[in-house]
Protein backbone atom coordinates (compact mmCIF):
# COMPACT_ATOMS: atom_id res chain seq x y z
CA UNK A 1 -10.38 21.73 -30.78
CA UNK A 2 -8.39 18.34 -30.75
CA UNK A 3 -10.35 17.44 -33.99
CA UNK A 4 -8.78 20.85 -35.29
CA UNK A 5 -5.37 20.26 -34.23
CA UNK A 6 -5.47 16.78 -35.35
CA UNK A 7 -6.54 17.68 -39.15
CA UNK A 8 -4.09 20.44 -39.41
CA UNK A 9 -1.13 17.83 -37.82
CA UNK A 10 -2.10 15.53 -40.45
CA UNK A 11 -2.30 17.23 -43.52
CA UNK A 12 0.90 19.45 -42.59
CA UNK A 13 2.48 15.69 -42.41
CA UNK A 14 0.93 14.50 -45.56
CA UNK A 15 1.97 17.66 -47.94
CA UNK A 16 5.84 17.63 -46.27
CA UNK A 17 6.68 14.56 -45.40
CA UNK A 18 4.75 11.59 -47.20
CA UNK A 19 5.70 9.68 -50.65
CA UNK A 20 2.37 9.04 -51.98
CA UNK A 21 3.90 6.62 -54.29
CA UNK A 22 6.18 4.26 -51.52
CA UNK A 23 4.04 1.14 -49.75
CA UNK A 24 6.19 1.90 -46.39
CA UNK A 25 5.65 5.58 -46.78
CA UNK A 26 1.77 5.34 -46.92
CA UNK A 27 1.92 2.52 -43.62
CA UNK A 28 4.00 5.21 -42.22
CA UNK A 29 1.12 7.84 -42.60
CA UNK A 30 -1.12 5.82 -41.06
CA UNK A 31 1.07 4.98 -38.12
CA UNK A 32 1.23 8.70 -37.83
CA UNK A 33 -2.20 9.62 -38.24
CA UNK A 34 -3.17 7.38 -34.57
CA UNK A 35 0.43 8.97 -33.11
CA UNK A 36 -0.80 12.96 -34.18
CA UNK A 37 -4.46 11.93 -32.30
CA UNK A 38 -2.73 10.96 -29.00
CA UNK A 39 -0.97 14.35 -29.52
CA UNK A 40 -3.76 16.66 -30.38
CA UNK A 41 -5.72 15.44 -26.97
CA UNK A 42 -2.43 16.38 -25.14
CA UNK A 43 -2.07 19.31 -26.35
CA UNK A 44 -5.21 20.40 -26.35
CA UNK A 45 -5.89 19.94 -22.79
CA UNK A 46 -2.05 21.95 -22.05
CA UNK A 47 -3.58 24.85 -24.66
CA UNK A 48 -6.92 24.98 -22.39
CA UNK A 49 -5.20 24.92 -19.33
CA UNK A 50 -3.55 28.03 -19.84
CA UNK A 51 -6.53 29.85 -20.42
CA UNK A 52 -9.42 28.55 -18.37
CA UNK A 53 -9.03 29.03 -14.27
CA UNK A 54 -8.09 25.95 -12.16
CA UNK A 55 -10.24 23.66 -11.14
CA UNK A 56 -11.43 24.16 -7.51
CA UNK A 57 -11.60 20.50 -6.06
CA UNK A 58 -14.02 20.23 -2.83
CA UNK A 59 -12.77 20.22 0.62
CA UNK A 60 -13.86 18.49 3.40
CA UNK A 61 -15.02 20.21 6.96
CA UNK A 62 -12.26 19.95 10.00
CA UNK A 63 -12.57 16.47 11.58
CA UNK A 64 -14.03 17.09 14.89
CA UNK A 65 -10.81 15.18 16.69
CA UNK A 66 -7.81 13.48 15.25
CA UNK A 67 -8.56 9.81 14.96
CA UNK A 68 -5.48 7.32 16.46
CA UNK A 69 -3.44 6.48 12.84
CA UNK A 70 -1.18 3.83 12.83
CA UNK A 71 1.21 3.57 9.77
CA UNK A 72 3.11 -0.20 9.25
CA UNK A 73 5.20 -0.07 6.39
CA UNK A 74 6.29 -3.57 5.37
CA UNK A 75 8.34 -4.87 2.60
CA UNK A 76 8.46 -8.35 1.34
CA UNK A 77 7.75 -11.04 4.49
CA UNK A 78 9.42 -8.73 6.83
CA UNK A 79 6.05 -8.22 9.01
CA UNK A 80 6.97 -8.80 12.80
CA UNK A 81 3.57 -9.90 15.06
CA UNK A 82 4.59 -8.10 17.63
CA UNK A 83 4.13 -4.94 15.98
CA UNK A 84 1.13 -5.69 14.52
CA UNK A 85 -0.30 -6.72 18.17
CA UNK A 86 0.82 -3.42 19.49
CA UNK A 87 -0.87 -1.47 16.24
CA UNK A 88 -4.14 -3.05 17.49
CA UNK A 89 -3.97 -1.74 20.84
């Protein structure tokens, strides 16, 4: 499919849009030709995710009991000891 997409990008680009007779037209064409891959894979995946059902990612079982979670959120050197000593506890 993203081979598909890519070919058709590509030579709808190089009928409309390319001088076959200009140097900077031609390095333009190439250019394009990597940019119109990138854009094939995107699209194909958005194309296939329309159609084709979501993809069920595994779950894990209920924890047993809530384990003790202690969340320090620190920005440049402003980390005070004290606070870490009591997050040990």
């Amino acid at each position: 499919m993203v081979f598909g997409i890519w070919i058709t990008t590509v030579l709808a680009f190089g009928a409309i849009a390319v001088n076959w007779y200009l140097h900077v037209s031609l390095a333009q064409f190439v250019l394009m030709v990597l940019f119109l891959f990138s854009f094939a894979f995107v699209f194909s995946k958005r194309l296939l995710s329309l159609f084709l059902p979501p993809y069920q990612l595994p779950v894990l079982d209920r924890l047993a009991h809530q384990p003790k979670v202690a969340v320090l959120y620190a920005t440049m050197n402003d980390v005070v000891p004290a606070c870490v000593r009591a997050i040990r506890q």
